[in-house]
C-alpha atoms as a PDB file:
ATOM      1  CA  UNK A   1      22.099 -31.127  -5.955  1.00  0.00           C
ATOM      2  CA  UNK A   2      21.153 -33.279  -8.629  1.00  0.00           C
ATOM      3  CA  UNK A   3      21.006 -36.934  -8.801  1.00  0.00           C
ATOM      4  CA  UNK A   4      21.020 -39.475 -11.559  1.00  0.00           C
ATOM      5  CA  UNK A   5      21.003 -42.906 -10.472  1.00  0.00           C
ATOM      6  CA  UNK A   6      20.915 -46.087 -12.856  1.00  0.00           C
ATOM      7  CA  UNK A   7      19.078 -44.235 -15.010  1.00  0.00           C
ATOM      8  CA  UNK A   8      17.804 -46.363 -18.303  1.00  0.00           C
ATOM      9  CA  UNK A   9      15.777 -45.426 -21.576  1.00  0.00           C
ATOM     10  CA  UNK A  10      14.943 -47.272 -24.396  1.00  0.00           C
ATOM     11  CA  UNK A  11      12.704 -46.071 -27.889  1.00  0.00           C
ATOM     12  CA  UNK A  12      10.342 -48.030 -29.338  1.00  0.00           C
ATOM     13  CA  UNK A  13      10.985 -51.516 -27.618  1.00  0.00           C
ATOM     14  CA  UNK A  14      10.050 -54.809 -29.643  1.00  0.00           C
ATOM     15  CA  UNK A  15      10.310 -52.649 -32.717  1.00  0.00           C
ATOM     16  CA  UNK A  16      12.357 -52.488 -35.712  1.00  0.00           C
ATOM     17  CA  UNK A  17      13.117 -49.004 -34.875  1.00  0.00           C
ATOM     18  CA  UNK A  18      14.187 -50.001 -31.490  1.00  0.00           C
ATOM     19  CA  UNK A  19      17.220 -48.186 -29.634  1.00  0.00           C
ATOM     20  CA  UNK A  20      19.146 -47.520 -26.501  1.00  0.00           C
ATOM     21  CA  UNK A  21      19.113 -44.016 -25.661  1.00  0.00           C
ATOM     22  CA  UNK A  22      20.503 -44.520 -22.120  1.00  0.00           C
ATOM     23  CA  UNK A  23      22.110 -47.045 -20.313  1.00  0.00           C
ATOM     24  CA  UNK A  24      22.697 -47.000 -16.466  1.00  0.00           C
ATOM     25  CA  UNK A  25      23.728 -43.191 -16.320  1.00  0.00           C
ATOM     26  CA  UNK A  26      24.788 -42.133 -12.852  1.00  0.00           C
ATOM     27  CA  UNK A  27      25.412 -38.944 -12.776  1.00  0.00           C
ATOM     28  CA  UNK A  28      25.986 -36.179  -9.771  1.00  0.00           C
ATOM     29  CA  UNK A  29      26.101 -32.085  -9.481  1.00  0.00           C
ATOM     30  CA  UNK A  30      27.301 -30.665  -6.770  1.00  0.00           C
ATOM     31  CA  UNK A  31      25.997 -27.436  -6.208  1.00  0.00           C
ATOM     32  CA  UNK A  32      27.948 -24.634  -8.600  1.00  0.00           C
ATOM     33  CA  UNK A  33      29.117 -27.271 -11.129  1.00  0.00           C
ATOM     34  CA  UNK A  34      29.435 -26.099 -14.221  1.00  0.00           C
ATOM     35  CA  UNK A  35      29.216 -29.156 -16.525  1.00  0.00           C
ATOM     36  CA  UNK A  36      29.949 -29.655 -20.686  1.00  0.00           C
ATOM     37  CA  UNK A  37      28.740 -32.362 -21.999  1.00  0.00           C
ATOM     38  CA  UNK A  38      30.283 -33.672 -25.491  1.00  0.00           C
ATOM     39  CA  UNK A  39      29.988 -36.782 -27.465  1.00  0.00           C
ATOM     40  CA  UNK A  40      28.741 -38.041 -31.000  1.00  0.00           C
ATOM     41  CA  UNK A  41      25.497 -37.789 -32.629  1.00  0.00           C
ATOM     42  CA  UNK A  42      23.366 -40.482 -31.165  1.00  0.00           C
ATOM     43  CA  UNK A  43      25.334 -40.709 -28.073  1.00  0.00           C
ATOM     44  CA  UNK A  44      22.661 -39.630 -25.388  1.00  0.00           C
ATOM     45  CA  UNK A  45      23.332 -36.429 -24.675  1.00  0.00           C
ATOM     46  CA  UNK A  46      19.339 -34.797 -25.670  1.00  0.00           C
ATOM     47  CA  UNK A  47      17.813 -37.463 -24.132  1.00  0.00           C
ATOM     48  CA  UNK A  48      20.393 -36.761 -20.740  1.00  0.00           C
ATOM     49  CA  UNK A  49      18.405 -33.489 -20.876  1.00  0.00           C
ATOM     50  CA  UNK A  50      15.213 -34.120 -21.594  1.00  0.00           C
ATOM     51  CA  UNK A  51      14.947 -36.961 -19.299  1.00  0.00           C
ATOM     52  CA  UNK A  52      16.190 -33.967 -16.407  1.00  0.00           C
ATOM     53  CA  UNK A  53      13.757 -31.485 -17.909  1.00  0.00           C
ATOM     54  CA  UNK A  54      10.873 -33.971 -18.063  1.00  0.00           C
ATOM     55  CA  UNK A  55      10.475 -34.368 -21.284  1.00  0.00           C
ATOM     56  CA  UNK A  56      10.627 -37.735 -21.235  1.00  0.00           C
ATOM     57  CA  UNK A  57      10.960 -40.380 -18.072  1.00  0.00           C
ATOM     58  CA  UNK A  58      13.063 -42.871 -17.336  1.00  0.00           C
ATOM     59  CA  UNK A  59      12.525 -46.743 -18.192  1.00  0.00           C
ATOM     60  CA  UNK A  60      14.597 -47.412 -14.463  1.00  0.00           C
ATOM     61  CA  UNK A  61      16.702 -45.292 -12.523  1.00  0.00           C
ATOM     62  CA  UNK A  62      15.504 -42.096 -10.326  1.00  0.00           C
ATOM     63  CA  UNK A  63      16.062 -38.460 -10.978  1.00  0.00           C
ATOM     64  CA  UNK A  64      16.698 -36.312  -7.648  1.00  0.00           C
ATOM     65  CA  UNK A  65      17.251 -32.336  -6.938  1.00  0.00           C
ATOM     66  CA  UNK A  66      17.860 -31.850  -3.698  1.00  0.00           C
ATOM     67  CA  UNK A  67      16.856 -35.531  -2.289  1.00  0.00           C
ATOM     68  CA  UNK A  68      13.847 -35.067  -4.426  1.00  0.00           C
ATOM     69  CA  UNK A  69      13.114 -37.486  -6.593  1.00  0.00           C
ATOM     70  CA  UNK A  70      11.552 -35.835  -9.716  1.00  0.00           C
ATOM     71  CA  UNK A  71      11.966 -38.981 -12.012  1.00  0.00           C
ATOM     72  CA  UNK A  72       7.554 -38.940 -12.831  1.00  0.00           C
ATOM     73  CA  UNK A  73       7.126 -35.287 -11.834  1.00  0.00           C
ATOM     74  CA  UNK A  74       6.033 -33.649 -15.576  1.00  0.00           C
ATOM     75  CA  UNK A  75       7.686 -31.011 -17.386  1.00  0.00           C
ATOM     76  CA  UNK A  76       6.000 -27.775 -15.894  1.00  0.00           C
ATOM     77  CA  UNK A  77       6.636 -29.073 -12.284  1.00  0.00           C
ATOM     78  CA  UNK A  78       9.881 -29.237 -13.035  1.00  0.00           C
ATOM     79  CA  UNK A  79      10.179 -25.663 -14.004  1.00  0.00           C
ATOM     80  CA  UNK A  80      10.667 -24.157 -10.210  1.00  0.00           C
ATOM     81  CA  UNK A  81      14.059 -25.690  -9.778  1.00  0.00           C
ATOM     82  CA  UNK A  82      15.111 -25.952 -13.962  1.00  0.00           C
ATOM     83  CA  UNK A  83      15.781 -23.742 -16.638  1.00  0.00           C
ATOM     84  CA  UNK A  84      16.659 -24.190 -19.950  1.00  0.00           C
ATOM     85  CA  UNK A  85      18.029 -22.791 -22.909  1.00  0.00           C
ATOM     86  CA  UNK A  86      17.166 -24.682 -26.463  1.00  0.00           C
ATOM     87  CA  UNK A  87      19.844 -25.025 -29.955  1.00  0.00           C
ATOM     88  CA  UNK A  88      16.581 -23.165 -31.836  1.00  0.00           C
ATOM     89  CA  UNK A  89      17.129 -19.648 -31.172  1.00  0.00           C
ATOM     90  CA  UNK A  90      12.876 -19.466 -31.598  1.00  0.00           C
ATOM     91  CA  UNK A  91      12.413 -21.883 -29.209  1.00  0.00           C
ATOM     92  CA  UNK A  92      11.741 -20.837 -25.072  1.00  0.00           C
ATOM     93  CA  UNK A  93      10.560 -17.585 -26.067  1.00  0.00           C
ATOM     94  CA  UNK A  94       7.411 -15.982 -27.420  1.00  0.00           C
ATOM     95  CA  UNK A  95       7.764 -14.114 -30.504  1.00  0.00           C
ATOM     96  CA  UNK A  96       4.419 -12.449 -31.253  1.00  0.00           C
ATOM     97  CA  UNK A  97       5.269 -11.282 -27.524  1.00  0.00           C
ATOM     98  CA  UNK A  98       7.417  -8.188 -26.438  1.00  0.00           C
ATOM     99  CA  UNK A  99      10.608  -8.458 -25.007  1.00  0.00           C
ATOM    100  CA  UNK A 100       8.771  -6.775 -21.830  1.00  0.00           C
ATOM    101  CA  UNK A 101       5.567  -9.285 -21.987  1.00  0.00           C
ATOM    102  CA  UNK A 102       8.546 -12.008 -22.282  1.00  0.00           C
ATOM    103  CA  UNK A 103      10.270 -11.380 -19.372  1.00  0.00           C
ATOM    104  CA  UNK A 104       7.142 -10.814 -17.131  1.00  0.00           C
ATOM    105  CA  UNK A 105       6.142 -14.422 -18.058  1.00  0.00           C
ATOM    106  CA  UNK A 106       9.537 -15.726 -16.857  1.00  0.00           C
ATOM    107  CA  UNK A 107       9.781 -13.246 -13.573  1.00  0.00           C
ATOM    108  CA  UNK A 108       6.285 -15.298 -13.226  1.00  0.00           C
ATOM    109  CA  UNK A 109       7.769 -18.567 -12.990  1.00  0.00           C
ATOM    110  CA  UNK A 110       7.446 -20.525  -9.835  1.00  0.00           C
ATOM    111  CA  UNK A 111       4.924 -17.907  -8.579  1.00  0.00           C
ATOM    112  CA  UNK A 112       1.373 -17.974  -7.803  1.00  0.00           C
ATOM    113  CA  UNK A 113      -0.100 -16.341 -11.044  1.00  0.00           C
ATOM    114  CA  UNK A 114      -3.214 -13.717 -10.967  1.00  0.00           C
ATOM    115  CA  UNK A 115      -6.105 -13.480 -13.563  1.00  0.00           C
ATOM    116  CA  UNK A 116      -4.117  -9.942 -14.353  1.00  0.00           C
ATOM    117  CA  UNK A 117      -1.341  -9.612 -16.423  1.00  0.00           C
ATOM    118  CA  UNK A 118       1.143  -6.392 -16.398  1.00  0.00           C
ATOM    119  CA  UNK A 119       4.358  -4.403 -15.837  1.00  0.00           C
ATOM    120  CA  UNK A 120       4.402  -2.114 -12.789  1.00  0.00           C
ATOM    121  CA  UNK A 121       7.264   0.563 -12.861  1.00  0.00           C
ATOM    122  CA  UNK A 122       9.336  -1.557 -10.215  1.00  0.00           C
ATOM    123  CA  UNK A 123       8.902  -4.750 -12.538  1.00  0.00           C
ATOM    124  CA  UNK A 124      10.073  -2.731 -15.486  1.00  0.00           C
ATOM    125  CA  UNK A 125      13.029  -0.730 -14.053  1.00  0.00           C
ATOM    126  CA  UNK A 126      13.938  -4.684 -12.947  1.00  0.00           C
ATOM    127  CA  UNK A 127      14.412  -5.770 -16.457  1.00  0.00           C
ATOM    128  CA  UNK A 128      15.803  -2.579 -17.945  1.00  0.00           C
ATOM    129  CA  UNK A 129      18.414  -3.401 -15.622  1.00  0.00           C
ATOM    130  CA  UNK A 130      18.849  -7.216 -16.140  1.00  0.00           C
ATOM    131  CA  UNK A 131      18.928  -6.484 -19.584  1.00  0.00           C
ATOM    132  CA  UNK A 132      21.466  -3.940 -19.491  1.00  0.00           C
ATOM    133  CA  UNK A 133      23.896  -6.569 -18.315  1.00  0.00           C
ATOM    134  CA  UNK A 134      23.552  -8.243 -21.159  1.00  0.00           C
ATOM    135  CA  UNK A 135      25.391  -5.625 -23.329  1.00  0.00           C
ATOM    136  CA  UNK A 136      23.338  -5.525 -26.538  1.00  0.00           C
ATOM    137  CA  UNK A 137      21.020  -2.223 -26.024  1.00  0.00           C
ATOM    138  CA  UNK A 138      17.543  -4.750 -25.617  1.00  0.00           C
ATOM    139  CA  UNK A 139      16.902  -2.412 -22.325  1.00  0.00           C
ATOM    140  CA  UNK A 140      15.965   0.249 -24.525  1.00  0.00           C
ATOM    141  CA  UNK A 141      14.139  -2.070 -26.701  1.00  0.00           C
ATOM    142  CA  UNK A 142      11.271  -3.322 -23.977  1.00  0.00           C
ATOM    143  CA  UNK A 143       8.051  -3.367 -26.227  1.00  0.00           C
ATOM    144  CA  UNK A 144      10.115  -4.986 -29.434  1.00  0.00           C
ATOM    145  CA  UNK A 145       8.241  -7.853 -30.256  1.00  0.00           C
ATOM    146  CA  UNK A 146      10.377 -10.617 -29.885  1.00  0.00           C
ATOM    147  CA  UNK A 147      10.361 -12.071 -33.224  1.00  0.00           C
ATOM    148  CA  UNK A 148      12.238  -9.309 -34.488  1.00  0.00           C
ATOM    149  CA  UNK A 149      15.562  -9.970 -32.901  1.00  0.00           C
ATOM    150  CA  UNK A 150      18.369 -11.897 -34.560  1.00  0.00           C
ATOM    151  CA  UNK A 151      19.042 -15.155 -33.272  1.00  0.00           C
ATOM    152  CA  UNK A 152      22.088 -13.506 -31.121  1.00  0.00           C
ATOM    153  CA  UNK A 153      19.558 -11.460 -29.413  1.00  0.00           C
ATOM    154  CA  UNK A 154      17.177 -14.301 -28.784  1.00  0.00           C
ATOM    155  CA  UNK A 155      19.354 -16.524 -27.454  1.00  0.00           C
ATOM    156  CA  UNK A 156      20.643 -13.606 -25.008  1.00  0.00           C
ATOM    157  CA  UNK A 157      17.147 -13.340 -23.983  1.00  0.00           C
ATOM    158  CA  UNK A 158      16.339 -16.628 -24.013  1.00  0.00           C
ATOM    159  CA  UNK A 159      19.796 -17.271 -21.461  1.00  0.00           C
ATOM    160  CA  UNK A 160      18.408 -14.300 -19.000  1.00  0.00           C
ATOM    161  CA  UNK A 161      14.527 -15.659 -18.938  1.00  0.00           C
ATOM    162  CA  UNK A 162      16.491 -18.913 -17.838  1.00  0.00           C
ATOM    163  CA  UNK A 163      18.273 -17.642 -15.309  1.00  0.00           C
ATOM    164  CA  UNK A 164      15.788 -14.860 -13.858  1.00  0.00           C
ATOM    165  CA  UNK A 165      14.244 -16.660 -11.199  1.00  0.00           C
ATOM    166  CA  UNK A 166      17.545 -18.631 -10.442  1.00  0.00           C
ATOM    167  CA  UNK A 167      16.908 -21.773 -10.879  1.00  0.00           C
ATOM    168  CA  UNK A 168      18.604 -24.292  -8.808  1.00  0.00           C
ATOM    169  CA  UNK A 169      19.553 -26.133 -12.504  1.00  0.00           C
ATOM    170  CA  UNK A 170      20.339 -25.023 -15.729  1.00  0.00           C
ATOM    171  CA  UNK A 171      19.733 -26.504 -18.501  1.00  0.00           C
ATOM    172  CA  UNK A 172      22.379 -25.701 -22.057  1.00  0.00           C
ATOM    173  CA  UNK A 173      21.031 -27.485 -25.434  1.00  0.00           C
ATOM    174  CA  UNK A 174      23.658 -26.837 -27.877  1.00  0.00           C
ATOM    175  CA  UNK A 175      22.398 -23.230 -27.547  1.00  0.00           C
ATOM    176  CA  UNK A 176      25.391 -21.308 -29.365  1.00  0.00           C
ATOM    177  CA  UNK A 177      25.111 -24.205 -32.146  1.00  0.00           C
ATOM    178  CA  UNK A 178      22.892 -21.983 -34.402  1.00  0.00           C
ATOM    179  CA  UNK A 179      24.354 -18.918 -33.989  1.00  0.00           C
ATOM    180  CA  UNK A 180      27.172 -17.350 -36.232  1.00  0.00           C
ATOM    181  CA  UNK A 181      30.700 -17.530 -35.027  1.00  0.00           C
ATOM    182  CA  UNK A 182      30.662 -13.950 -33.561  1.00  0.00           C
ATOM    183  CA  UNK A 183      26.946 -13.915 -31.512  1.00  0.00           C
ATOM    184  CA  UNK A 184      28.056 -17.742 -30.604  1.00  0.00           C
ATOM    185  CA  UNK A 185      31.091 -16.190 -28.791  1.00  0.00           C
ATOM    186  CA  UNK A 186      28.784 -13.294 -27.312  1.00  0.00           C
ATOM    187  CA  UNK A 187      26.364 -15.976 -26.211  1.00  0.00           C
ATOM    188  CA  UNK A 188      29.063 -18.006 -24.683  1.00  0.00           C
ATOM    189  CA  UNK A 189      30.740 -15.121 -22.811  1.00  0.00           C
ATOM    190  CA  UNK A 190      27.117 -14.258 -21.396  1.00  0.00           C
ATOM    191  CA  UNK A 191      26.520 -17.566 -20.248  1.00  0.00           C
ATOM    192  CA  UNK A 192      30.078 -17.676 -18.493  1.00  0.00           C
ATOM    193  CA  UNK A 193      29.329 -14.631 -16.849  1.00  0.00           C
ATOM    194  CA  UNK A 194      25.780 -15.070 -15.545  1.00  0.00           C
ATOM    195  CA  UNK A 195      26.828 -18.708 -14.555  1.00  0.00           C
ATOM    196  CA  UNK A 196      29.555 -17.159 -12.727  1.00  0.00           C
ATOM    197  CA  UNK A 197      27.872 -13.963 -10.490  1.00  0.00           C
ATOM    198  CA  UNK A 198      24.797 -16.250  -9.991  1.00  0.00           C
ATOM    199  CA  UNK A 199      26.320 -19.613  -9.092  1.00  0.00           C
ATOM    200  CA  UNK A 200      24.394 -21.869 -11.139  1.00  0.00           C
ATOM    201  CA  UNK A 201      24.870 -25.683 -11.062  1.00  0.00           C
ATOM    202  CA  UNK A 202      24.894 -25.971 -15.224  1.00  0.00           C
ATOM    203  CA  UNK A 203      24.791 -28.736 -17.237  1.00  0.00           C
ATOM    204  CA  UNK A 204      25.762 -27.666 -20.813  1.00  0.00           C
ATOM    205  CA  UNK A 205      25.564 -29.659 -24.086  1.00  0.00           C
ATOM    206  CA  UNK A 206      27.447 -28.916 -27.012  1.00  0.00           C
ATOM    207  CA  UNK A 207      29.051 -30.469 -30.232  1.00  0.00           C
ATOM    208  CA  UNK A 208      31.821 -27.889 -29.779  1.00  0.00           C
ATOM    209  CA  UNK A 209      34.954 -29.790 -28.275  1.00  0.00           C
ATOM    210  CA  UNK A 210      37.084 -26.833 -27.707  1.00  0.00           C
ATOM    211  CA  UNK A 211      34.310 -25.193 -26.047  1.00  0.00           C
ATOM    212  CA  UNK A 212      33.474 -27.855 -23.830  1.00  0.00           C
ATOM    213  CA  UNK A 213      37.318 -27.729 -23.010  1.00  0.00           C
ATOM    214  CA  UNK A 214      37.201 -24.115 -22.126  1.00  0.00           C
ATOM    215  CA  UNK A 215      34.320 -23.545 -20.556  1.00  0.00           C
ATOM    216  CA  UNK A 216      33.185 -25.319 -16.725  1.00  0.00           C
ATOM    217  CA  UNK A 217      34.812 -27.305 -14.117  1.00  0.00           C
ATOM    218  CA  UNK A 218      34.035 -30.473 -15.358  1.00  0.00           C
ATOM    219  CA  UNK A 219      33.712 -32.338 -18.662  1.00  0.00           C
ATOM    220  CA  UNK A 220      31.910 -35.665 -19.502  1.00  0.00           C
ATOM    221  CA  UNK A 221      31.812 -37.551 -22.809  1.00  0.00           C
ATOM    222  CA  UNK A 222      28.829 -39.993 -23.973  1.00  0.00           C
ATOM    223  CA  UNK A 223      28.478 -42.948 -26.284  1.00  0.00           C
ATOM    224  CA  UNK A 224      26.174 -45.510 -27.080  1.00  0.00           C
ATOM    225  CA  UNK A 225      24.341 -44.024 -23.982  1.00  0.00           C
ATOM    226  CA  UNK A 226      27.035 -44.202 -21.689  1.00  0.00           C
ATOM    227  CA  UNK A 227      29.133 -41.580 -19.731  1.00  0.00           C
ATOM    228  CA  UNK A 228      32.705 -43.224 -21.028  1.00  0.00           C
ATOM    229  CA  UNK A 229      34.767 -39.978 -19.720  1.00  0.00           C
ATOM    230  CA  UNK A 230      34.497 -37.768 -16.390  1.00  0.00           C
ATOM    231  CA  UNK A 231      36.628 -35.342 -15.496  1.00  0.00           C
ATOM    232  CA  UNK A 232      37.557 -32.080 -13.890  1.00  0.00           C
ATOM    233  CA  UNK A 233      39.687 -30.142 -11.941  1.00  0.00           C
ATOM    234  CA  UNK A 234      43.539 -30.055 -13.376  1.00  0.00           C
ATOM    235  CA  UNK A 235      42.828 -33.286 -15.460  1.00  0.00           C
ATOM    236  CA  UNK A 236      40.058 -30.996 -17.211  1.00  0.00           C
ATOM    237  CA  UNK A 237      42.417 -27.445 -17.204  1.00  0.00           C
ATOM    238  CA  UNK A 238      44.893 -29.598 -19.102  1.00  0.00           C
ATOM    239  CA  UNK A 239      43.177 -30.996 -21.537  1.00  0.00           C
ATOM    240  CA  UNK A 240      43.490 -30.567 -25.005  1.00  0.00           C
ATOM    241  CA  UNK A 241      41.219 -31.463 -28.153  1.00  0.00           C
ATOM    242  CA  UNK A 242      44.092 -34.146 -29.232  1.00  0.00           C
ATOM    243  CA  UNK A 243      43.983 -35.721 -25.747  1.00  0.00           C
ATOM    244  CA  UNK A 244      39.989 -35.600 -25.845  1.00  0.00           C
ATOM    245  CA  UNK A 245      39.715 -37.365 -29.002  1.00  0.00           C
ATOM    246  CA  UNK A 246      42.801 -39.815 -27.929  1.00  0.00           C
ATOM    247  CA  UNK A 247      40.787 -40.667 -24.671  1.00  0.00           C
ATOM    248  CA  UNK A 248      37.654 -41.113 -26.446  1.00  0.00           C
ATOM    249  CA  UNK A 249      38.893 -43.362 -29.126  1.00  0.00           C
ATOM    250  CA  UNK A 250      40.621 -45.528 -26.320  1.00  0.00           C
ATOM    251  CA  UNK A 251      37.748 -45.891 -24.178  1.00  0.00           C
ATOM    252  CA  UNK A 252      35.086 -46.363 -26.404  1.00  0.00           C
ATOM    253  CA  UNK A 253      37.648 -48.801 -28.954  1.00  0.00           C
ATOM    254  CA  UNK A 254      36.807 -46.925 -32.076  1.00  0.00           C
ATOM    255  CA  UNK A 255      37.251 -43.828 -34.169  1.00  0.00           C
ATOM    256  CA  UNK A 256      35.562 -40.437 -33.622  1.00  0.00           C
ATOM    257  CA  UNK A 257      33.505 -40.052 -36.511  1.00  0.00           C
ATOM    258  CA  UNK A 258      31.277 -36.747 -36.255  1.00  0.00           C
ATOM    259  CA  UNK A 259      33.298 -34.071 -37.796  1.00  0.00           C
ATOM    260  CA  UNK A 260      30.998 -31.766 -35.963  1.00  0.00           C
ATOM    261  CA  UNK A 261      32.467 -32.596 -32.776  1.00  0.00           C
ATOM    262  CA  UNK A 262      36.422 -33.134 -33.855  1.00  0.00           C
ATOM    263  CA  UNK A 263      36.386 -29.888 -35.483  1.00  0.00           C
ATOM    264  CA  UNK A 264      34.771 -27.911 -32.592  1.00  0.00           C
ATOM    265  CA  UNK A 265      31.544 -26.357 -35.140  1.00  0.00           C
END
């Protein structure tokens, strides 16, 4: 499904500000993976994703969905097989937009677009009921303008326009970091659930180490660039946030230092 193969970047070379973001990553989904991805600040992890979504490209090293190998293909190619889902609950929507206008742009994905723009009944009856899964009462809310919602409800959105078309990849930023306690749990029960009934190979970042425990099949660690720690299936099911840090600290040969991540916030 998807493919990371030696897979190199570095920032500013010959510089004073130089630095390693990556260093020979291999990486590989199979389809339906759900993976968490946890490490320190500076580890990798953001540029792991945006060297998938295109954001950036690699220095070496190839990038393949499907035997496809995406590695120069720019960002908005990319979108037919990736969606993602940002830490900013303002970012991947529209907010002078309604939630309707919002989700036509996303159902639009992929698609050959017209010089017309609208909602027939069919389209909207189609996102009164996606929404409705979500829980939160935005079905009856269709011509809100976007920029109204709290940052629970955008980030619900946000994780529906993601997943509307599909995609064959998605894409999880840290995108319950900004959120209360409360709406990050909502969020995070969403995402388990539309993960689940739609079978998504996901590839989830996040500072949170119990929630990188909990959620998924599979669990990988970065540092300095590196993937130091891969693992799943009853290795993962028993792991534990003292056995995380203990595994990190004797892989890696030094002390986990982001409170962020040992405390799970």
């Amino acid at each position: 499904m998807l493919q990371l193969s030696h897979v190199s970047k570095l920032f500013h070379p010959g510089s004073p500000d130089e630095k390693i973001a990556l260093i020979d990553v291999n990486l590989h989904l199979e389809p339906g993976d759900f993976v968490t991805v946890i490490g320190s600040n500076g580890a990798g992890k953001s540029t792991l994703m945006n060297m998938i979504s295109g954001v950036i490209k690699p220095d070496a090293g190839e990038v393949c969905i499907d035997g496809v190998d995406i590695s120069h293909f720019p960002e908005f190619k990319r979108s037919r097989w990736i969606g993602r889902v940002f830490q900013d609950p303002m970012a991947g929507t529209a907010p002078h937009m309604t939630i309707e206008e919002n989700l036509a742009m996303a159902y639009s994905r992929g698609k050959r677009r017209g010089l017309r723009f609208g909602v027939g009944a069919k389209q909207r009856a189609l996102f009164k009921s996606e929404l409705s899964r979500l829980g939160i009462g935005l079905e009856n809310r269709l011509q809100a303008k976007v920029g109204t919602l709290s940052g629970g409800e955008r980030q619900a959105l946000s994780l529906l326009m993601a997943t509307f078309t599909e995609p064959q990849i998605l894409l999880l930023d840290e995108h319950t970091a900004a959120l209360d306690p409360a709406r990050a749990e909502l969020v995070t029960q969403l995402t388990r659930d539309i993960v689940s009934k739609l079978h998504l190979t996901t590839l989830m970042v996040t500072h949170n180490m119990e929630q990188a425990i909990r959620l998924g099949n599979r669990l990988i660690m970065m540092d300095g660039g590196r993937i130091i720690l891969d693992v799943n299936g009853a290795k993962k099911r028993d792991l534990t946030m003292e056995r995380l840090i203990g595994e990190f600290e004797r892989i890696s040969g030094h002390k986990l230092s982001d409170d962020r991540v040992v405390l799970g916030g």
